[in-house]
C-alpha atoms as a PDB file:
ATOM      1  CA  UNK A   1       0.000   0.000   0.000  1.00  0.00           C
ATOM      2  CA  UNK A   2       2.843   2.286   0.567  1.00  0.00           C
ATOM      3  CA  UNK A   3       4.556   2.099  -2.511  1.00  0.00           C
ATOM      4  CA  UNK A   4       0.928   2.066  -4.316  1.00  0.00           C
ATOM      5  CA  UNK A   5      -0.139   5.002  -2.431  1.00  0.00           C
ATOM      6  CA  UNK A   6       3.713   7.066  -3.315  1.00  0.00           C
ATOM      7  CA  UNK A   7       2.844   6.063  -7.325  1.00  0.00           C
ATOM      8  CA  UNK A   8      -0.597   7.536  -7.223  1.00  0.00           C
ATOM      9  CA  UNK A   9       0.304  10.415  -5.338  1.00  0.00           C
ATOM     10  CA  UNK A  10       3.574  11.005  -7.695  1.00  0.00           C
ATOM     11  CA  UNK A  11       0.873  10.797 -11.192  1.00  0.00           C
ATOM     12  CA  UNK A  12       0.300  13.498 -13.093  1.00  0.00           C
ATOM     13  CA  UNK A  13      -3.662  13.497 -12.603  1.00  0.00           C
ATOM     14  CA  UNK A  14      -3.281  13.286  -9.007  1.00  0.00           C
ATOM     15  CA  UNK A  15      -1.288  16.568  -8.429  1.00  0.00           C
ATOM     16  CA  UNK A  16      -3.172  18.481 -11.155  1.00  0.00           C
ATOM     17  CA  UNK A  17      -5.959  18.006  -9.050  1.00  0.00           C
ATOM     18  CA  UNK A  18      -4.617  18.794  -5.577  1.00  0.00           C
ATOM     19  CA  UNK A  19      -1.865  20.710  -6.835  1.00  0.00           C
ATOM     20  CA  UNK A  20      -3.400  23.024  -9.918  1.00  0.00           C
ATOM     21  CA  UNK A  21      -0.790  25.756  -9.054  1.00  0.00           C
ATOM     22  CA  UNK A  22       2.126  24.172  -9.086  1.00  0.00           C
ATOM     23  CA  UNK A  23       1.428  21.990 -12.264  1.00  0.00           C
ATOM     24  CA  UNK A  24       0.814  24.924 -13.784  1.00  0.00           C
ATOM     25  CA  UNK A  25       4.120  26.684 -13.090  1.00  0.00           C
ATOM     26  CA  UNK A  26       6.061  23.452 -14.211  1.00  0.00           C
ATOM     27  CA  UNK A  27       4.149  23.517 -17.708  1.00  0.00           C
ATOM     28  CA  UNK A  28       5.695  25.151 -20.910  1.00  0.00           C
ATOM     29  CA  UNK A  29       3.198  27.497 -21.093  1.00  0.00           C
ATOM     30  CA  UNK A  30       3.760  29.142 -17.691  1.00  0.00           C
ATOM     31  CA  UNK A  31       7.747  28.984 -18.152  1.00  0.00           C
ATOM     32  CA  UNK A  32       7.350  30.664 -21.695  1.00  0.00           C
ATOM     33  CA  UNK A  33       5.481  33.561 -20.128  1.00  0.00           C
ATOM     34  CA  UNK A  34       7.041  34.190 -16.940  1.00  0.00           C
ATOM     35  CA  UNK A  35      11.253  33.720 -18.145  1.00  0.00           C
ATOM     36  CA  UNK A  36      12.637  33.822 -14.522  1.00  0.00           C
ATOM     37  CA  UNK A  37      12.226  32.400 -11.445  1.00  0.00           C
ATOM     38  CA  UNK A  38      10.660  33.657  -8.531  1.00  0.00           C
ATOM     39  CA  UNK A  39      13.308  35.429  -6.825  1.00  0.00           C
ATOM     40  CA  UNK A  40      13.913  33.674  -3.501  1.00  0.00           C
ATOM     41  CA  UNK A  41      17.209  35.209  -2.206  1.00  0.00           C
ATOM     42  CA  UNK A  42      17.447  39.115  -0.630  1.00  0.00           C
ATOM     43  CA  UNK A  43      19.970  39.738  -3.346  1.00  0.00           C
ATOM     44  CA  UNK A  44      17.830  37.982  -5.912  1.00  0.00           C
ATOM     45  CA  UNK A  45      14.778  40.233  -4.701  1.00  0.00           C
ATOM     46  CA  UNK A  46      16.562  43.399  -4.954  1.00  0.00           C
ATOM     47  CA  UNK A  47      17.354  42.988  -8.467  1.00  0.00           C
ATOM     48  CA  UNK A  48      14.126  42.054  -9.362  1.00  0.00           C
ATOM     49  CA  UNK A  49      13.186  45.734  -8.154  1.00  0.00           C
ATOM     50  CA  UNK A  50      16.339  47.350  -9.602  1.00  0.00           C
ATOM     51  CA  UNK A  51      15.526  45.580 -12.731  1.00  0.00           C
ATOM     52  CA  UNK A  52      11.562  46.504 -12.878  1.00  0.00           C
ATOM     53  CA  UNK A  53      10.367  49.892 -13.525  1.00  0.00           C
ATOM     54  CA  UNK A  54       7.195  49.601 -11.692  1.00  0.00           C
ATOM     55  CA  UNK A  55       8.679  47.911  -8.457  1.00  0.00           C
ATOM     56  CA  UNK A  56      11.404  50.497  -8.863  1.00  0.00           C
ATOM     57  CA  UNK A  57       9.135  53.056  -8.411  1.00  0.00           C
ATOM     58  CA  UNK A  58       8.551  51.552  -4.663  1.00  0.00           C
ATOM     59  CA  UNK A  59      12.059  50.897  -2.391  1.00  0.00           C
ATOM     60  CA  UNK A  60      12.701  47.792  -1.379  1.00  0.00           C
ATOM     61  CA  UNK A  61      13.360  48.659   2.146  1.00  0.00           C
ATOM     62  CA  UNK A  62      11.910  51.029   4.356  1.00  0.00           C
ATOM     63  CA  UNK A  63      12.478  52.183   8.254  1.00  0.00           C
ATOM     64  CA  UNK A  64      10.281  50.365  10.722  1.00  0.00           C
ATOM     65  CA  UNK A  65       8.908  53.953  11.481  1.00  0.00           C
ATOM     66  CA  UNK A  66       7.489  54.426   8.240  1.00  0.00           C
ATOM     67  CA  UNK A  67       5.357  51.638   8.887  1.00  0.00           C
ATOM     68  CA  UNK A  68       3.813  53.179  11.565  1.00  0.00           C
ATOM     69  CA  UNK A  69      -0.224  54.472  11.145  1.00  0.00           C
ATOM     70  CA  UNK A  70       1.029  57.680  13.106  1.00  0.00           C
ATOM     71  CA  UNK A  71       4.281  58.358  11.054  1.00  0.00           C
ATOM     72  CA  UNK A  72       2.514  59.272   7.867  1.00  0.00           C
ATOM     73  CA  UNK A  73      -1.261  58.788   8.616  1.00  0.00           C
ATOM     74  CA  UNK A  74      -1.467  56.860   5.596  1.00  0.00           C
ATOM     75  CA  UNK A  75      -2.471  60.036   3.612  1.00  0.00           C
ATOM     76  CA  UNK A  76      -0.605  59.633   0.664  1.00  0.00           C
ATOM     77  CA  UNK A  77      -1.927  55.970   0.146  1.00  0.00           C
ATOM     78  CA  UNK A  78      -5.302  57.236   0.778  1.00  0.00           C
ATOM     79  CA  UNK A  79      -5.166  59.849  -2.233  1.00  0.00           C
ATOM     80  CA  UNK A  80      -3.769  57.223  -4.187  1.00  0.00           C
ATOM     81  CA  UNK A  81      -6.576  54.956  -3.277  1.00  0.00           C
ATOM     82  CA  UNK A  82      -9.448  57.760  -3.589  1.00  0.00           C
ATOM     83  CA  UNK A  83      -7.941  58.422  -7.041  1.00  0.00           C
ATOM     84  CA  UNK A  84      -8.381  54.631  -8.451  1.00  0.00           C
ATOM     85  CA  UNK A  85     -11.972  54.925  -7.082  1.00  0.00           C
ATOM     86  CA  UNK A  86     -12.439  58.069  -9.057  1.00  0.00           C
ATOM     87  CA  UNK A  87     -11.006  56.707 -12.196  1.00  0.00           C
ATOM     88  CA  UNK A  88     -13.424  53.280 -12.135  1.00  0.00           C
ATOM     89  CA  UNK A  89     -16.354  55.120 -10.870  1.00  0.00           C
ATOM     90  CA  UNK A  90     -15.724  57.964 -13.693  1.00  0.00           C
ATOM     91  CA  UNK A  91     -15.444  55.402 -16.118  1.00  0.00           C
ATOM     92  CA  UNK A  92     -18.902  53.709 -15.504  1.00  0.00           C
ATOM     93  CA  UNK A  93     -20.610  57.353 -15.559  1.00  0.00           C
ATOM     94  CA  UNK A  94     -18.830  57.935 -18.848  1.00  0.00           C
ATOM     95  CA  UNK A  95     -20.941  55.343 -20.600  1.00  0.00           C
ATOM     96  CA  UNK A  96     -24.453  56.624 -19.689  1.00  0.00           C
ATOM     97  CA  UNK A  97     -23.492  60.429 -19.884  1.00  0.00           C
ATOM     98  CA  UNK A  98     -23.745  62.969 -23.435  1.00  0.00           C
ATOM     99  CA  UNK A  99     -22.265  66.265 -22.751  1.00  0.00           C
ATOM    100  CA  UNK A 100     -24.152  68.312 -24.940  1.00  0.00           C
ATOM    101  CA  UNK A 101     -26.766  70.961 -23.405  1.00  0.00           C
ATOM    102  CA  UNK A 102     -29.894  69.547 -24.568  1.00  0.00           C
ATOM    103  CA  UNK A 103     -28.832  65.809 -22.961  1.00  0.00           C
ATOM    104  CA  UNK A 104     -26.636  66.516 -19.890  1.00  0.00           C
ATOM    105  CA  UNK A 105     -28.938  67.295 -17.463  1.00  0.00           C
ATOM    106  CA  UNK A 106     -31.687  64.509 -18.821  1.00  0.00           C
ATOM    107  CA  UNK A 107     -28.431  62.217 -18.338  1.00  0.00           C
ATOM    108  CA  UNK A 108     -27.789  62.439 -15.477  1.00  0.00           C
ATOM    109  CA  UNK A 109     -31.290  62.227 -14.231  1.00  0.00           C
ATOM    110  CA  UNK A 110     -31.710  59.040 -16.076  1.00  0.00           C
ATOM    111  CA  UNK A 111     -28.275  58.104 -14.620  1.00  0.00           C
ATOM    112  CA  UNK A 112     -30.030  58.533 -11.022  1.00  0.00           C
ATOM    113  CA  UNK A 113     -33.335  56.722 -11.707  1.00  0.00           C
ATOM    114  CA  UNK A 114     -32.944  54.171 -14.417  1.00  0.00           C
ATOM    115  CA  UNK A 115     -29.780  53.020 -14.171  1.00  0.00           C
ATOM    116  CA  UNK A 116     -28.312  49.882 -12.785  1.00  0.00           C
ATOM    117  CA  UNK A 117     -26.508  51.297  -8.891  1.00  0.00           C
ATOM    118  CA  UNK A 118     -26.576  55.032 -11.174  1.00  0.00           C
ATOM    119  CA  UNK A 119     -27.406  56.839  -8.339  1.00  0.00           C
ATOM    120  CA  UNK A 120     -24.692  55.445  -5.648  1.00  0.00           C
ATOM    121  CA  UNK A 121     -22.362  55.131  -8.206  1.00  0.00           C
ATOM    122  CA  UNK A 122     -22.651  59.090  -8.587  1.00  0.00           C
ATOM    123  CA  UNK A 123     -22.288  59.120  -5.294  1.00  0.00           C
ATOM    124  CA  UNK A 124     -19.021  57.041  -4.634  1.00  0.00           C
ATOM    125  CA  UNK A 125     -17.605  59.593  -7.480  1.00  0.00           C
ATOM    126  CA  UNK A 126     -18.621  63.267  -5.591  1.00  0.00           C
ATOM    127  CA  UNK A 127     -17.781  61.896  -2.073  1.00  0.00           C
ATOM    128  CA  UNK A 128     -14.870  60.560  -3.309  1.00  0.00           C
ATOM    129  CA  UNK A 129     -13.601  63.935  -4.963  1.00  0.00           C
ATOM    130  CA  UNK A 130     -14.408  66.297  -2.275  1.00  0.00           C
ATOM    131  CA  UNK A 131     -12.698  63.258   0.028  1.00  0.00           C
ATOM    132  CA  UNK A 132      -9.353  63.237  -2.206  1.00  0.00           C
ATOM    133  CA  UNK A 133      -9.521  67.587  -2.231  1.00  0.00           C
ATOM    134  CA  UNK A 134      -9.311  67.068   1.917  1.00  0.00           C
ATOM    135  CA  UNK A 135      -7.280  64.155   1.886  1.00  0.00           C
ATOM    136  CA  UNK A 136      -4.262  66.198  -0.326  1.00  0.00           C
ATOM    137  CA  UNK A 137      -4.523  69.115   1.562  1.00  0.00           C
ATOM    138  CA  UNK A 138      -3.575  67.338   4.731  1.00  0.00           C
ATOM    139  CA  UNK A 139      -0.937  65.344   3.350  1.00  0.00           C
ATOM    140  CA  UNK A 140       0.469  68.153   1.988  1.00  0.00           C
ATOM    141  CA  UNK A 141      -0.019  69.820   5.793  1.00  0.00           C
ATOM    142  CA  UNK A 142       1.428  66.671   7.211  1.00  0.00           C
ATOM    143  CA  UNK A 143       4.556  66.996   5.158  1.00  0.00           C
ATOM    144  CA  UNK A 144       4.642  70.477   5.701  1.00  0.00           C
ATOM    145  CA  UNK A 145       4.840  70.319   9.806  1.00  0.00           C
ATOM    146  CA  UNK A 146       7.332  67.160   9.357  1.00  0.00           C
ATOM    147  CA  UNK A 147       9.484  69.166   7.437  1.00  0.00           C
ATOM    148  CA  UNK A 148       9.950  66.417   4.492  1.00  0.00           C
ATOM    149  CA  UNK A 149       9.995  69.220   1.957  1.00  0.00           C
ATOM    150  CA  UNK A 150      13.259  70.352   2.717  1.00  0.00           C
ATOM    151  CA  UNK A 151      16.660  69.597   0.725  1.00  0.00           C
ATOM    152  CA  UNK A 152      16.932  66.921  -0.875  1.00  0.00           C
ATOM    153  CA  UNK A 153      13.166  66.552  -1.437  1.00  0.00           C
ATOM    154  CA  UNK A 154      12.666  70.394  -2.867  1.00  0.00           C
ATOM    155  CA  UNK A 155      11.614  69.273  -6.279  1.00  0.00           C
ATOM    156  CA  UNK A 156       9.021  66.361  -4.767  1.00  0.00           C
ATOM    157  CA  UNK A 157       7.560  68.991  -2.530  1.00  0.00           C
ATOM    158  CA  UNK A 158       6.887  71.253  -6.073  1.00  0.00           C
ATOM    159  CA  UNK A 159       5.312  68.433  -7.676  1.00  0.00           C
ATOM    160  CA  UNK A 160       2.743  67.698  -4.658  1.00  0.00           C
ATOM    161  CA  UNK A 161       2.205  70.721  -4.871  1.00  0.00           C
ATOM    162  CA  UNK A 162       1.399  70.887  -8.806  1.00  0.00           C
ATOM    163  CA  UNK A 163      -0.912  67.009  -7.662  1.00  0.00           C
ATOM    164  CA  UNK A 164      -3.272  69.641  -5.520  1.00  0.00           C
ATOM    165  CA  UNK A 165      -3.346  72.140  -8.010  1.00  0.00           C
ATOM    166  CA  UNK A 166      -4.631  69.685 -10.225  1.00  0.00           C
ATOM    167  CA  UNK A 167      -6.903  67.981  -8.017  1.00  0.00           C
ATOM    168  CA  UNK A 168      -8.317  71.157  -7.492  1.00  0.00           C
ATOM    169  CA  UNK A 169      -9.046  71.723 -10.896  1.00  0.00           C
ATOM    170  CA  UNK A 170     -10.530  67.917 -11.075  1.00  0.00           C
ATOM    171  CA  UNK A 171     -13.121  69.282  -8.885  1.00  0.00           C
ATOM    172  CA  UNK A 172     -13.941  72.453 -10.401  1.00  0.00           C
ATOM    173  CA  UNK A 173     -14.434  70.943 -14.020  1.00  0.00           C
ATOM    174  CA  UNK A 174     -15.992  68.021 -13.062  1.00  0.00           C
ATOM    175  CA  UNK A 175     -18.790  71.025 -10.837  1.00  0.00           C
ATOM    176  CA  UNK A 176     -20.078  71.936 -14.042  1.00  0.00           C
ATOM    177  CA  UNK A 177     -21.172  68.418 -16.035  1.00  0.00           C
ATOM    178  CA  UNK A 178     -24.449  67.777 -14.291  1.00  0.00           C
ATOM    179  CA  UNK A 179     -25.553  70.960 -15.736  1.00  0.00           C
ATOM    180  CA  UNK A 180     -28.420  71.904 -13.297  1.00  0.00           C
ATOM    181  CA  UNK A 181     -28.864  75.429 -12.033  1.00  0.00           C
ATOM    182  CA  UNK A 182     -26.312  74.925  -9.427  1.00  0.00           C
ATOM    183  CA  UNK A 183     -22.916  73.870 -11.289  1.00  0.00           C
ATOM    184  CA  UNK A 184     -23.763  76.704 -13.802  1.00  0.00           C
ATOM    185  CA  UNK A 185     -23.932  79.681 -11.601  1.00  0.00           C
ATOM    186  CA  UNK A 186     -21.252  78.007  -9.584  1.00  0.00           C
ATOM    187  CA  UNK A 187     -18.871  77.391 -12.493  1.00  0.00           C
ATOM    188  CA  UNK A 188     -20.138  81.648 -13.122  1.00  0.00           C
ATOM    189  CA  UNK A 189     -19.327  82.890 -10.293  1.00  0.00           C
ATOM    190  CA  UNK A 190     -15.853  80.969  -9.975  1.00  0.00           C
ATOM    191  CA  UNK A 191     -14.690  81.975 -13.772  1.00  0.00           C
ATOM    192  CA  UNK A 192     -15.438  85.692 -13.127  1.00  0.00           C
ATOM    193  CA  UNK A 193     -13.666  85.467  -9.992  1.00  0.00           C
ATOM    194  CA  UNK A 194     -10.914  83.545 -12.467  1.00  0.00           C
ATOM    195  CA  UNK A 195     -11.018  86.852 -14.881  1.00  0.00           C
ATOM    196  CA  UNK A 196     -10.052  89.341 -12.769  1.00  0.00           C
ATOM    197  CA  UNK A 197      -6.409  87.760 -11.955  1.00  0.00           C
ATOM    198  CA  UNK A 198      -3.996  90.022 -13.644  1.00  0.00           C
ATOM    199  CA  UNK A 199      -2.336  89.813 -16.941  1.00  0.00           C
ATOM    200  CA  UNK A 200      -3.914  86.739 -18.177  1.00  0.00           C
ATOM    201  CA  UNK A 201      -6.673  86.321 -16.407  1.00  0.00           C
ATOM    202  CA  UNK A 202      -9.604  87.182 -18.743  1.00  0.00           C
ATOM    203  CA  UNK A 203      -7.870  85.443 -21.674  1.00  0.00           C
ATOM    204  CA  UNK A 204      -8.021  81.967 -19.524  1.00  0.00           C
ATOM    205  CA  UNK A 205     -11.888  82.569 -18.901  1.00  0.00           C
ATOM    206  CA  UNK A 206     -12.500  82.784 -22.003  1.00  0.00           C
ATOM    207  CA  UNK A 207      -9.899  80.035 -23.686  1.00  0.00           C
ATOM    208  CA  UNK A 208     -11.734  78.039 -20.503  1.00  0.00           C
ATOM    209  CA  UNK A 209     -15.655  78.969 -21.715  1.00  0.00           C
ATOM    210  CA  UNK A 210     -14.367  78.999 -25.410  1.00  0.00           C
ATOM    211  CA  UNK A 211     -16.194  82.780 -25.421  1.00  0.00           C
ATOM    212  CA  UNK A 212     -17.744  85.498 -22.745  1.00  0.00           C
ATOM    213  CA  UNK A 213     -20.148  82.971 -21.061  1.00  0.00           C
ATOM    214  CA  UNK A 214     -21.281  79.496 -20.062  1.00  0.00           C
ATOM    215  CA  UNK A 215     -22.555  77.603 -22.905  1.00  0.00           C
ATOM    216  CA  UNK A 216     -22.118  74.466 -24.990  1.00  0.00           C
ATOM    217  CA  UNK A 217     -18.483  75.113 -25.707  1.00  0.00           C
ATOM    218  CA  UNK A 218     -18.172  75.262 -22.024  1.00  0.00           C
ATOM    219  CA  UNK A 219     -19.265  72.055 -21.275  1.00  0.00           C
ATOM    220  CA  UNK A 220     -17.537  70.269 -24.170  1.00  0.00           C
ATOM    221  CA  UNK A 221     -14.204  71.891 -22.885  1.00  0.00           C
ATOM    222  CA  UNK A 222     -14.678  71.357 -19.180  1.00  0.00           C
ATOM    223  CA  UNK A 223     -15.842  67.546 -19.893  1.00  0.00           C
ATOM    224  CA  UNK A 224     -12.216  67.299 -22.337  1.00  0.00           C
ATOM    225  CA  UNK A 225     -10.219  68.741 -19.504  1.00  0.00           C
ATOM    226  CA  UNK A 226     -11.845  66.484 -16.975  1.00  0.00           C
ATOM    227  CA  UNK A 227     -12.209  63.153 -18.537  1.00  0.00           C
ATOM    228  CA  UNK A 228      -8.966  63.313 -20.808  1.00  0.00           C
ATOM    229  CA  UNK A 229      -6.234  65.939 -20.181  1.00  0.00           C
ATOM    230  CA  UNK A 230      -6.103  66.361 -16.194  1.00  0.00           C
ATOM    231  CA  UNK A 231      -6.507  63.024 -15.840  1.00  0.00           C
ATOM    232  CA  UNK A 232      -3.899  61.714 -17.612  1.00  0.00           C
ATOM    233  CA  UNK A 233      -1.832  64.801 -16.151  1.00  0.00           C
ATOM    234  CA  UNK A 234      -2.356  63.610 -12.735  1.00  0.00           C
ATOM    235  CA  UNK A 235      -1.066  59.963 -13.511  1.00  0.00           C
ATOM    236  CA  UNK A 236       1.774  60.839 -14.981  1.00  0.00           C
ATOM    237  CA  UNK A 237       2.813  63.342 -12.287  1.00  0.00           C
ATOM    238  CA  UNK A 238       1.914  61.482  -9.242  1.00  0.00           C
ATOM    239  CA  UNK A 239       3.788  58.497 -10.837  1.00  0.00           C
ATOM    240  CA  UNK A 240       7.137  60.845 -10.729  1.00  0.00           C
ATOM    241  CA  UNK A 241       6.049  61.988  -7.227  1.00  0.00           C
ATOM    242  CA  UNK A 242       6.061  58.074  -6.028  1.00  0.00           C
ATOM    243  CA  UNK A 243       9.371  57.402  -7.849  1.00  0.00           C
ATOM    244  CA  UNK A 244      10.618  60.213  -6.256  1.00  0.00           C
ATOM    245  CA  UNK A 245      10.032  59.832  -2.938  1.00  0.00           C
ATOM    246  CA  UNK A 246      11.916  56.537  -3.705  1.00  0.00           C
ATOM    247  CA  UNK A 247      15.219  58.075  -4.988  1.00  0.00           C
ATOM    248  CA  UNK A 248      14.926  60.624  -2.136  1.00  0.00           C
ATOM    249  CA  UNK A 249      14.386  58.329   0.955  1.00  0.00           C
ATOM    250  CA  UNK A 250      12.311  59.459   3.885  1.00  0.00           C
ATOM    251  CA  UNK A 251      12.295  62.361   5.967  1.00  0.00           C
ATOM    252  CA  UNK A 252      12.150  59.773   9.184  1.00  0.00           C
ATOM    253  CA  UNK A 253      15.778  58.933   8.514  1.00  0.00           C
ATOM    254  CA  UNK A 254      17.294  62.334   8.885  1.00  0.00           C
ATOM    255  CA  UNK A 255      15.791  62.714  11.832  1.00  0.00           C
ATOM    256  CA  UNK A 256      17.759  59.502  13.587  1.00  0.00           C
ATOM    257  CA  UNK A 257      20.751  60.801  16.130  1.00  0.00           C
ATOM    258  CA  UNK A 258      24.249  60.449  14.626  1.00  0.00           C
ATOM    259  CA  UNK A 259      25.922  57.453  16.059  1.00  0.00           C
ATOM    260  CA  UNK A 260      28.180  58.614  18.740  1.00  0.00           C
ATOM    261  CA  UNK A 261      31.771  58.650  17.611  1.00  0.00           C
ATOM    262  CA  UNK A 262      33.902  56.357  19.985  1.00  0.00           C
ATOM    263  CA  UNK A 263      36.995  58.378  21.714  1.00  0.00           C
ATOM    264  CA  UNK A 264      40.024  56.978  20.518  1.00  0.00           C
ATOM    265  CA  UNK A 265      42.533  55.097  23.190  1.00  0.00           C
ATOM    266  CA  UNK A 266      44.971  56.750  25.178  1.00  0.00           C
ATOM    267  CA  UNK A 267      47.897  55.588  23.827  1.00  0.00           C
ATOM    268  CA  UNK A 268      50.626  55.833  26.778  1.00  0.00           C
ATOM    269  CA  UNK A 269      53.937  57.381  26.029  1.00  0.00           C
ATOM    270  CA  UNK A 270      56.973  55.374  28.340  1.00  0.00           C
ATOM    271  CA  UNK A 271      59.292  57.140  30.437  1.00  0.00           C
ATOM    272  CA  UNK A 272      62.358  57.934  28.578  1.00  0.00           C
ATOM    273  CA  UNK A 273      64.166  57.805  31.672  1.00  0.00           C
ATOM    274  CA  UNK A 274      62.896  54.537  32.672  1.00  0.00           C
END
């Protein structure tokens, strides 16, 4: 029975069935997709990430105290998350939504009545943007009071600050799509306030309207800027804020004491006399 039970426990069928996984990564198919092996070695492991542009992006050590809840408050992460929400969320209003003046508004109350989860969908999307607005602005507080914008991080601290400016403007193009009486005198009120910033102030109104006034080149340009351009904006930047925050290392570690330096012996000098 022993040797009969080692045979059908060393068949093919038997381990394909309680063993799927590793069948799988011992077939042809798996080793002509996957063309290494799963690094098992610290060394091994860091080349992996030194090799991989997207696990590059992310070190492959960090200090215990980054770990901590309390360090960081998880903010960044949060935005991070918030934004993936946005961008699926987004997505599945993009398929029920015509912005045009006649249909917007009719859209988006069909969106909110006849539409499979419509309504909380819509939902998850505005709670989630004003979340992310309040979420950025502390991070960018939090880093602020810890001091992690100062040298070498200078340039990371400018580009969180270019992430708000665009999430800001997320919010304020994405105010005016529902096209009700409330995102149109809001999206009013905030371009005149928009027009009276020096120099090129009024020019930016209007390249923003495309002309003097809300209308339907408004909405065509605001839904551009907020389904295409500042999207794809924000990726790209926040992907350069991760992978820099990964060349620059962490504010926690310049704030560890300098190891004391050990006082060198007293080397005795013998009496010349003696």
């Amino acid at each position: 029975m022993g040797s009969n039970g080692r045979k059908v426990r060393d068949a093919g069928w038997y381990r394909s069935i309680l063993h799927p996984g590793e069948v799988y990564r011992n077939s042809e198919i798996y080793r002509s997709v996957v063309r290494h092996p799963k690094p098992d070695t610290p060394r091994a492991r860091a080349m992996t990430s030194f090799q991989n542009f997207f696990l590059h992006i992310y070190p492959v050590k960090v200090p215990r105290q980054i770990i901590r809840t309390r360090t960081t408050l998880r903010l960044g992460f949060i935005a991070a998350v918030l934004y993936g929400i946005l961008f699926i969320s987004g997505t599945y209003l993009m398929f029920f939504y015509r912005p045009t003046v006649p249909d917007a508004y009719f859209d988006m109350h069909t969106l909110s009545t006849s539409v499979a989860f419509g309504q909380f969908v819509r939902n998850v999307h505005r709670w989630s943007a004003h979340l992310m607005v309040v979420i950025v602005i502390l991070h960018l507080l939090r880093v602020f009071y810890s001091g992690a914008y100062r040298p070498p991080r200078q340039f990371n601290w400018v580009i969180g600050v270019a992430l708000l400016v665009l999430t800001l403007l997320m919010s304020f193009t994405g105010y005016l799509l529902p096209w009700d009486q409330l995102a149109y005198w809001a999206i009013t009120v905030g371009t005149n306030i928009a027009g009276y910033v020096p120099l090129f102030g009024t020019h930016v109104r209007n390249l923003m309207l495309g002309g003097t006034e809300v209308s339907s080149a408004a909405l065509l340009r605001f839904y551009v800027l907020h389904i295409y351009f500042i999207p794809a904006l924000i990726t790209v930047i926040l992907s350069i804020h991760i992978w820099r925050v990964r060349k620059d290392g962490f504010a926690v570690s310049d704030r560890r004491p300098a190891p004391e330096a050990e006082p060198e012996p007293v080397k005795e000098v013998a009496d010349a006399k003696a």
